[in-house]
C-alpha atoms as a PDB file:
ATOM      1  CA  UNK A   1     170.209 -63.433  81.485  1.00  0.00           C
ATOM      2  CA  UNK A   2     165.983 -62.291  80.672  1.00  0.00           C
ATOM      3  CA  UNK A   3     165.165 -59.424  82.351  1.00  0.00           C
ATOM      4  CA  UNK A   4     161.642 -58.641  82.618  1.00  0.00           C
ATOM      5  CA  UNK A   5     160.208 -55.220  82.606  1.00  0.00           C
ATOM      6  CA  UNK A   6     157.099 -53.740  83.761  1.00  0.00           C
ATOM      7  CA  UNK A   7     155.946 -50.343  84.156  1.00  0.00           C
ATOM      8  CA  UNK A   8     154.541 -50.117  87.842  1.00  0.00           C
ATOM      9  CA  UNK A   9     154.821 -51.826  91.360  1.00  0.00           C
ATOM     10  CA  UNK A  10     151.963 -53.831  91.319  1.00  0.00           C
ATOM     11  CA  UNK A  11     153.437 -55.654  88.640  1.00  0.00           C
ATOM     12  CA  UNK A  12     156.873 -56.049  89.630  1.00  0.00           C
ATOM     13  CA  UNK A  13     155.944 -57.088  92.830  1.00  0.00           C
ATOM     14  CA  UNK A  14     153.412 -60.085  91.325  1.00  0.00           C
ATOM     15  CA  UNK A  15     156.783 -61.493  89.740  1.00  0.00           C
ATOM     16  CA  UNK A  16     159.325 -61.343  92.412  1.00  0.00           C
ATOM     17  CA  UNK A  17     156.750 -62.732  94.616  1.00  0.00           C
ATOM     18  CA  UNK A  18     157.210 -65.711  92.618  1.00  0.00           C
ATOM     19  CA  UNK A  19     160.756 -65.732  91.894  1.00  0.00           C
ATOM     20  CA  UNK A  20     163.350 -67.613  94.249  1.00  0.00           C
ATOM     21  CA  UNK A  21     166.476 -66.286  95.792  1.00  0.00           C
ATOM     22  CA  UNK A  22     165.804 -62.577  95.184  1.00  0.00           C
ATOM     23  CA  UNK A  23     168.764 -60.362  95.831  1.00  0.00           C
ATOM     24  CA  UNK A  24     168.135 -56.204  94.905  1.00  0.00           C
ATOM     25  CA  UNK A  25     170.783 -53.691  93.874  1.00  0.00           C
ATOM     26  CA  UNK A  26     169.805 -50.028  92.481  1.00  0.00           C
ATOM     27  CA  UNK A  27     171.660 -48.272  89.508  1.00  0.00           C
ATOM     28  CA  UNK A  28     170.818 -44.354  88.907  1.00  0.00           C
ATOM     29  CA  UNK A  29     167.816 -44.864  90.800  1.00  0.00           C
ATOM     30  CA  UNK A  30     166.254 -47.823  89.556  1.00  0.00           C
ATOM     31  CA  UNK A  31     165.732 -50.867  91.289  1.00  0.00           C
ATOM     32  CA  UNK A  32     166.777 -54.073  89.868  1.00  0.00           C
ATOM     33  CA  UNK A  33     165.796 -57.656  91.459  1.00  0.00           C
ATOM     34  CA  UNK A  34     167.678 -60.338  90.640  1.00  0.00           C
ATOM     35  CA  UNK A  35     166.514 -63.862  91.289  1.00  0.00           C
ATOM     36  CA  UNK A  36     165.516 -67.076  89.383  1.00  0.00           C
ATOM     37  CA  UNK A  37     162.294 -69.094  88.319  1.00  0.00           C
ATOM     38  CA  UNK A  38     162.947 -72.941  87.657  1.00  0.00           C
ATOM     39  CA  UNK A  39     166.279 -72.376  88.247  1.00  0.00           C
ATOM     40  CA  UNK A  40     166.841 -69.540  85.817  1.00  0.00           C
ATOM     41  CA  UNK A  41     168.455 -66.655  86.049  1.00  0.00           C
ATOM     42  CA  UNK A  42     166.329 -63.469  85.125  1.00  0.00           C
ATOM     43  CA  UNK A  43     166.084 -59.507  86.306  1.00  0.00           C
ATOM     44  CA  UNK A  44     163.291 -57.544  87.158  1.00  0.00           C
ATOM     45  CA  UNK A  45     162.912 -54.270  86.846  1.00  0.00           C
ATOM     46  CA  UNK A  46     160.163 -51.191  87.161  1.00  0.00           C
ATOM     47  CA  UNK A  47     160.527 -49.033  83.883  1.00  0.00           C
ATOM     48  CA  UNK A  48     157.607 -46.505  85.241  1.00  0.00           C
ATOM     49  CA  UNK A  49     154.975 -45.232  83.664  1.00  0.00           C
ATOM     50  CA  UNK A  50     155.474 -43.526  79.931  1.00  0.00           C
ATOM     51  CA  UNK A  51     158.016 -43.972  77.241  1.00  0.00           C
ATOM     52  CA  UNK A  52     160.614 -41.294  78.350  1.00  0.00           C
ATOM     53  CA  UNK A  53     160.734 -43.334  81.892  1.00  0.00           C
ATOM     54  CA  UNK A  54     161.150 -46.750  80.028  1.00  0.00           C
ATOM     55  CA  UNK A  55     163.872 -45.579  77.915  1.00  0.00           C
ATOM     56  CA  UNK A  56     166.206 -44.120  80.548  1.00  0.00           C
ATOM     57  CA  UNK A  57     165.712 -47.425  82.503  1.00  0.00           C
ATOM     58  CA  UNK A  58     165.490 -49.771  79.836  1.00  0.00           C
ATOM     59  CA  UNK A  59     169.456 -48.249  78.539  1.00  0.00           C
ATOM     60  CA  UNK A  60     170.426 -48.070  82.491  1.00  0.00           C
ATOM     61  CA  UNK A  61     169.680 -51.809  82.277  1.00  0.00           C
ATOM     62  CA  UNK A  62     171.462 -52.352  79.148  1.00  0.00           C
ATOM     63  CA  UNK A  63     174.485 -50.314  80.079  1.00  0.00           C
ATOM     64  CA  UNK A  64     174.518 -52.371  83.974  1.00  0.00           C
ATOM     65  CA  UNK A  65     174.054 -56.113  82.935  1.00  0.00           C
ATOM     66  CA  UNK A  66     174.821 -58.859  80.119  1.00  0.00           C
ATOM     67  CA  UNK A  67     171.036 -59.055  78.782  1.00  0.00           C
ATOM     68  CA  UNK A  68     170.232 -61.994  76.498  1.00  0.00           C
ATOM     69  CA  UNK A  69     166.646 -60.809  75.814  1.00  0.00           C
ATOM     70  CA  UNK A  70     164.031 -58.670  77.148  1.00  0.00           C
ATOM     71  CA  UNK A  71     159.963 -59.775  77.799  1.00  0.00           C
ATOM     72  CA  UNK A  72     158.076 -56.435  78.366  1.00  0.00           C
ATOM     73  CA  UNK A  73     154.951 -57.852  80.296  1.00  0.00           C
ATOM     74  CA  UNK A  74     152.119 -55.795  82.356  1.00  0.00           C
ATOM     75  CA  UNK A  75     148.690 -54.688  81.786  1.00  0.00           C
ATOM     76  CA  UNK A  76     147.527 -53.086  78.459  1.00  0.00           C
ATOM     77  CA  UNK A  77     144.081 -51.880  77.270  1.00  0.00           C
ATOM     78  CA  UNK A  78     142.214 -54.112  74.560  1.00  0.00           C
ATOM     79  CA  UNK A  79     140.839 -52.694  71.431  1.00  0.00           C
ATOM     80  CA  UNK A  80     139.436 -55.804  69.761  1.00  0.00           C
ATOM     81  CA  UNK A  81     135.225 -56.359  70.014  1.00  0.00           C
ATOM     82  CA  UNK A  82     136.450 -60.475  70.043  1.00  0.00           C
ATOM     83  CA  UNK A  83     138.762 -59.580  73.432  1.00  0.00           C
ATOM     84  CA  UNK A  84     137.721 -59.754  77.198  1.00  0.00           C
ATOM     85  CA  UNK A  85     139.234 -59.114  80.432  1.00  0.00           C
ATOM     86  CA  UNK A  86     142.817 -60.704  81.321  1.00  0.00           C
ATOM     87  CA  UNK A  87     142.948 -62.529  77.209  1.00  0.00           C
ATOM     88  CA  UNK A  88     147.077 -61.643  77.195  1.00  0.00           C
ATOM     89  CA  UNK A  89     148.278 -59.966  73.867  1.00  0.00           C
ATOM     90  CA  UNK A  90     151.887 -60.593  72.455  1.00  0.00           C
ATOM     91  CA  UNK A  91     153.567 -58.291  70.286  1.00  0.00           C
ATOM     92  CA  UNK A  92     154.683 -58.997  66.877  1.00  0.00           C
ATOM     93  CA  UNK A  93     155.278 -55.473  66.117  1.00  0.00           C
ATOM     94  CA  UNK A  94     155.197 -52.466  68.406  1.00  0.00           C
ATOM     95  CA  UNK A  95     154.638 -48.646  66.715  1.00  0.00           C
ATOM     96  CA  UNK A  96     154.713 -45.597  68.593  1.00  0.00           C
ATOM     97  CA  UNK A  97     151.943 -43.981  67.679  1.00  0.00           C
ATOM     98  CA  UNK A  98     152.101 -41.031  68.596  1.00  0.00           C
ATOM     99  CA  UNK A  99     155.208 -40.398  66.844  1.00  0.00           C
ATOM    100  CA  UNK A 100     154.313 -38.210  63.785  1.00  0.00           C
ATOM    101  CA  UNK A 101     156.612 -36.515  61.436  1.00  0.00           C
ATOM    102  CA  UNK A 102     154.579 -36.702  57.998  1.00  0.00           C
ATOM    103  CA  UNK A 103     154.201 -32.836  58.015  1.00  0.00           C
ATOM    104  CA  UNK A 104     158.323 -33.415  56.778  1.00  0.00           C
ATOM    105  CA  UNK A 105     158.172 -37.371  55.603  1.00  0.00           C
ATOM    106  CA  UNK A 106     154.519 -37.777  54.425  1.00  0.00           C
ATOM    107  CA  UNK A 107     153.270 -40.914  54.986  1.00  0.00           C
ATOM    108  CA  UNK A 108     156.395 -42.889  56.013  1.00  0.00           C
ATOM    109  CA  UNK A 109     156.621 -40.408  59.362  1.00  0.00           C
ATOM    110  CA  UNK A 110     153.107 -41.784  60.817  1.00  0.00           C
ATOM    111  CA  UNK A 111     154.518 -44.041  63.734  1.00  0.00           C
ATOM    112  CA  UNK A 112     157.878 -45.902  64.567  1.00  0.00           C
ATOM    113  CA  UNK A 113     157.517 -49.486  64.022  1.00  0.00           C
ATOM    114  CA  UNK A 114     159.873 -52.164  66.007  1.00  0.00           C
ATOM    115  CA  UNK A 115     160.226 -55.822  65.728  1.00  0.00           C
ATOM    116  CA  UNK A 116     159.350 -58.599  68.372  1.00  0.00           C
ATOM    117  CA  UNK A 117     161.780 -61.298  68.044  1.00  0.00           C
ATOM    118  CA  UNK A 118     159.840 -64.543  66.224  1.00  0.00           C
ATOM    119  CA  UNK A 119     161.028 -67.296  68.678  1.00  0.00           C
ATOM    120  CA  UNK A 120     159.756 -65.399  72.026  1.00  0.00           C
ATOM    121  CA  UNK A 121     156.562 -64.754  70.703  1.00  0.00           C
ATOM    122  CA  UNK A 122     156.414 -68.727  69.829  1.00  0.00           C
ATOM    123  CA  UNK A 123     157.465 -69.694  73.164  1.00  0.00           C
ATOM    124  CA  UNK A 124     155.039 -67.009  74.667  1.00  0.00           C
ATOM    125  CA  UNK A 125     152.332 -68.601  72.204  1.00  0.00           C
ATOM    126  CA  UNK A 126     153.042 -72.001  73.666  1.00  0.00           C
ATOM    127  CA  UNK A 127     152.793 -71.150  77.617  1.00  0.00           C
ATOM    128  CA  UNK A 128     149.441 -69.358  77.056  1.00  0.00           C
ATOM    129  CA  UNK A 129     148.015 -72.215  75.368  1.00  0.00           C
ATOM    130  CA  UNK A 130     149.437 -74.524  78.129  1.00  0.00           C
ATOM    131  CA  UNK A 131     147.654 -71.996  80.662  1.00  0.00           C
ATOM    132  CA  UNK A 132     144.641 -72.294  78.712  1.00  0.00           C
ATOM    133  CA  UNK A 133     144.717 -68.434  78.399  1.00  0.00           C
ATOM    134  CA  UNK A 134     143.010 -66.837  75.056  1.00  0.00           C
ATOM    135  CA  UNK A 135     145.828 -65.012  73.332  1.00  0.00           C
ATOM    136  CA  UNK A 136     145.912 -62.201  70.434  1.00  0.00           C
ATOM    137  CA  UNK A 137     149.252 -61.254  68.371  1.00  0.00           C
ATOM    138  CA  UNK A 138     149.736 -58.614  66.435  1.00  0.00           C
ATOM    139  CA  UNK A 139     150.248 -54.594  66.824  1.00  0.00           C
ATOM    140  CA  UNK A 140     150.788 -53.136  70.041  1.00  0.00           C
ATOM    141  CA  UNK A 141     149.971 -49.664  69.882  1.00  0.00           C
ATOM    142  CA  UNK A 142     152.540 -47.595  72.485  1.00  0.00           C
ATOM    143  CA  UNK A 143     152.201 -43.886  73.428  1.00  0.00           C
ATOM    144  CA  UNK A 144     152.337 -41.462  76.018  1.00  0.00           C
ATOM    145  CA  UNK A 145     148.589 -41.153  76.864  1.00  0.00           C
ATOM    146  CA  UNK A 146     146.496 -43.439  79.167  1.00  0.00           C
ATOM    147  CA  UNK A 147     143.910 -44.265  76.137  1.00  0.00           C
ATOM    148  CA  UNK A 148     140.331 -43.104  78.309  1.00  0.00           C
ATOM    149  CA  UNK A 149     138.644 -40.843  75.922  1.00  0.00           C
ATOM    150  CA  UNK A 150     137.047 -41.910  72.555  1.00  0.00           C
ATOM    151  CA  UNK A 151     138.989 -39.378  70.446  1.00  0.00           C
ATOM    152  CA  UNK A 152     142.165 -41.021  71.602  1.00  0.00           C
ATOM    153  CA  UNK A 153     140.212 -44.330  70.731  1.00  0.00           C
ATOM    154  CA  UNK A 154     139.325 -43.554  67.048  1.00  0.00           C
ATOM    155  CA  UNK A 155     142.502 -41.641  66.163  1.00  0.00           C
ATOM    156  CA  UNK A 156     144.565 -45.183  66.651  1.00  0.00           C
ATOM    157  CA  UNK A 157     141.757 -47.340  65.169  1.00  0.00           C
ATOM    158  CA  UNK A 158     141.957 -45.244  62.217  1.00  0.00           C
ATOM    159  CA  UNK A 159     145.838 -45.125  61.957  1.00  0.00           C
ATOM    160  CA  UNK A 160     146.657 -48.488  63.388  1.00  0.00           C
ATOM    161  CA  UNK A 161     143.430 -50.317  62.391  1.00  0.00           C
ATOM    162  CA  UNK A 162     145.377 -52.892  62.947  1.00  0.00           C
ATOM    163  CA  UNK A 163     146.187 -52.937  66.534  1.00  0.00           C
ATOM    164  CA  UNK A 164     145.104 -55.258  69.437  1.00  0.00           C
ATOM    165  CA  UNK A 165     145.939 -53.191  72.310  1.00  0.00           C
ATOM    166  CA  UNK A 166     147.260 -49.372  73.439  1.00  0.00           C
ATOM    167  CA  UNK A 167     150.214 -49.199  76.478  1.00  0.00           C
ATOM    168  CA  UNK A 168     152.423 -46.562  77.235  1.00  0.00           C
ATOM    169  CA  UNK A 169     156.039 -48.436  77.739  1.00  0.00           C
ATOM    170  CA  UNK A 170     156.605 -50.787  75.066  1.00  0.00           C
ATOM    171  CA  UNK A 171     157.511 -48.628  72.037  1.00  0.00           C
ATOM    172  CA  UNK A 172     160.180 -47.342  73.898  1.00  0.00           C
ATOM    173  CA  UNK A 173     161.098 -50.731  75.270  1.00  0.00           C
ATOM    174  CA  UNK A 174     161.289 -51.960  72.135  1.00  0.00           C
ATOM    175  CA  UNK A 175     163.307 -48.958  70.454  1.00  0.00           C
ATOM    176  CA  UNK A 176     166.317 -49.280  73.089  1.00  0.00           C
ATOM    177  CA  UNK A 177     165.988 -53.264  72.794  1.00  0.00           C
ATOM    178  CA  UNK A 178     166.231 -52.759  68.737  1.00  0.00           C
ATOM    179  CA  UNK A 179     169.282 -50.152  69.178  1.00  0.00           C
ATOM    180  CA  UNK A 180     171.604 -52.616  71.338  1.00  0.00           C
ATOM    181  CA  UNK A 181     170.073 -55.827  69.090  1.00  0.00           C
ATOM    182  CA  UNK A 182     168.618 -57.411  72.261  1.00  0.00           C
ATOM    183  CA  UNK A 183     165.602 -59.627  71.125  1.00  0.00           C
ATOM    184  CA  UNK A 184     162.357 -58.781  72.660  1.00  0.00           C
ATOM    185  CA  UNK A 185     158.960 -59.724  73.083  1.00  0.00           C
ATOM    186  CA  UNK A 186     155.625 -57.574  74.758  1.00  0.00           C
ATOM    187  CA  UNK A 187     153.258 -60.149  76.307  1.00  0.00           C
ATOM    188  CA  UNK A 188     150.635 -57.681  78.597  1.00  0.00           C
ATOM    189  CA  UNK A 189     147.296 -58.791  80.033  1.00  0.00           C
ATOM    190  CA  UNK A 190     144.239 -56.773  79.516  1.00  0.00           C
ATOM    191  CA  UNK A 191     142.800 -54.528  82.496  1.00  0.00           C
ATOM    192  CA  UNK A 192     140.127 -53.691  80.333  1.00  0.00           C
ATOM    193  CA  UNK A 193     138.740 -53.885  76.834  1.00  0.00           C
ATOM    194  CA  UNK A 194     138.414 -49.690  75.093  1.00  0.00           C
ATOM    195  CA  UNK A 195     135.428 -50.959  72.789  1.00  0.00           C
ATOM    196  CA  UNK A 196     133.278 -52.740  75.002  1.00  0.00           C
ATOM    197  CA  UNK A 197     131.097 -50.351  77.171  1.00  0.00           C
ATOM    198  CA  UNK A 198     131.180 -52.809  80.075  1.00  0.00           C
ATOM    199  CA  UNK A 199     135.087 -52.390  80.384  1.00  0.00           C
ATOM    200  CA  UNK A 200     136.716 -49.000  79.123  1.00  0.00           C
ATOM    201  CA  UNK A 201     137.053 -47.738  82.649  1.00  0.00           C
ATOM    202  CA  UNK A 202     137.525 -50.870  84.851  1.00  0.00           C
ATOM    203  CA  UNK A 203     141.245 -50.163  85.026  1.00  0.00           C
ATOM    204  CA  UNK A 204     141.816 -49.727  88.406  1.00  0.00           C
ATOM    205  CA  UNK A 205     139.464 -52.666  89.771  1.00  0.00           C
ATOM    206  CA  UNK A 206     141.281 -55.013  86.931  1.00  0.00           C
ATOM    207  CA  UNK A 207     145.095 -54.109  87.174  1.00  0.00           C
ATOM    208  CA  UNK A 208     145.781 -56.010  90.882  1.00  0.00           C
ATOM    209  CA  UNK A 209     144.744 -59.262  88.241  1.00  0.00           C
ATOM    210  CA  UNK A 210     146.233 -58.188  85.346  1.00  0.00           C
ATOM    211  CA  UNK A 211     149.700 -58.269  86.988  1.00  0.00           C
ATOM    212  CA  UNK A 212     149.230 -61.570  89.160  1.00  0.00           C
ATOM    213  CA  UNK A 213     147.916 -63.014  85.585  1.00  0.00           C
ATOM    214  CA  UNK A 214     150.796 -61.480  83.818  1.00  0.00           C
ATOM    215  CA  UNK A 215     153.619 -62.861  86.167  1.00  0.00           C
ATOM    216  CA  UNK A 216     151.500 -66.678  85.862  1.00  0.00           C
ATOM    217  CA  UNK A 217     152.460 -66.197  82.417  1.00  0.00           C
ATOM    218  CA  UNK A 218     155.620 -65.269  83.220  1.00  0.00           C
ATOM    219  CA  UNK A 219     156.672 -68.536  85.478  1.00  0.00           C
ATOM    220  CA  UNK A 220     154.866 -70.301  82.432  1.00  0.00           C
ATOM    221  CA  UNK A 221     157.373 -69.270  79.977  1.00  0.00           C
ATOM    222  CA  UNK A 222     160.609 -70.248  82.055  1.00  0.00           C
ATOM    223  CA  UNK A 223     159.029 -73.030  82.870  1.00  0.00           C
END
């Protein structure tokens, strides 16, 4: 079985509103929606907003139902001059980065890095170019700040230079995936674009199309 995970409402509700024979049950407090696309089994579920919430629901998932492999998909924020509104990202790696331990590790304690599995991210490749969708892999930059003020900008620019996008769920997504060796993938569309003036607060207006563009790319992929 996939489950699919996405931090708020909005976005759960774009996928189940596409998925057929729905059927809900709730485990410590979280809401999982069972149901199918193309006649395949998957699982939705709301992690919430932040990487404590994700955790707790991404191991209350793991610990509840025979998982296969996870796709963490939502909005994101873009940090790329070359990116515009609702281009999707996919993770090849994920870092935390606002995990920071060098005053004890040096160098080695700036950010927790995790793996995306290689054959998701193909097949997430694949149904974005079917979809005709503009698509950027690489980092995906995860912490527990909504990224709105240039400091928060430049500090991740300068420590993850390379990074296409900031979230707040997938590091921790990704951490719990990587400790019960669950393959995942992060495939978010962007709400808005950090370095473009004409974007970095359009959150709000863009994250109704974000999530109904992020669950198109979702029926792509099972498709």
């Amino acid at each position: 079985m996939i489950a699919v995970i996405a931090a708020m409402d909005l976005e759960v509700t774009a996928i189940t509103e596409i998925m057929d024979r729905v059927c809900k049950h709730t485990h410590s407090g979280i809401d999982f929606y069972e149901g199918s696309i193309y006649d395949k089994e998957l699982l939705v579920m709301k992690s919430g907003v932040g990487k404590g919430n994700a955790a707790m629901a991404t191991t209350i998932l793991m610990e509840n139902y025979p998982i296969d492999a996870v796709i963490n998909i939502g909005t994101a924020g873009g940090l790329r001059e070359e990116q515009d509104i609702l281009d999707a990202v996919v993770s090849e790696r994920v870092v935390q980065y606002d995990m920071d331990t060098s005053a004890v590790d040096g160098e080695e304690g700036i950010g927790l890095y995790f793996d995306a599995n290689q054959e998701l991210l193909e097949r997430c490749q694949q149904a974005l170019e079917h979809l005709k969708v503009k698509v950027h892999c690489g980092l995906i930059a995860s912490g527990d700040q909504f990224v709105a003020r240039n400091d928060q900008l430049q500090m991740i620019l300068t420590k993850f230079p390379q990074s296409v996008c900031a979230e707040m769920e997938a590091g921790a997504i990704a951490q719990v995936c990587t400790h019960y060796h669950k393959p995942f993938v992060v495939m978010r569309s962007l709400s808005d674009v950090a370095v473009k003036e004409n974007s970095h607060m359009d959150f709000c207006e863009y994250a109704q199309k974000a999530s109904e563009r992020s669950a198109a790319l979702c029926k792509e992929l099972f498709r």
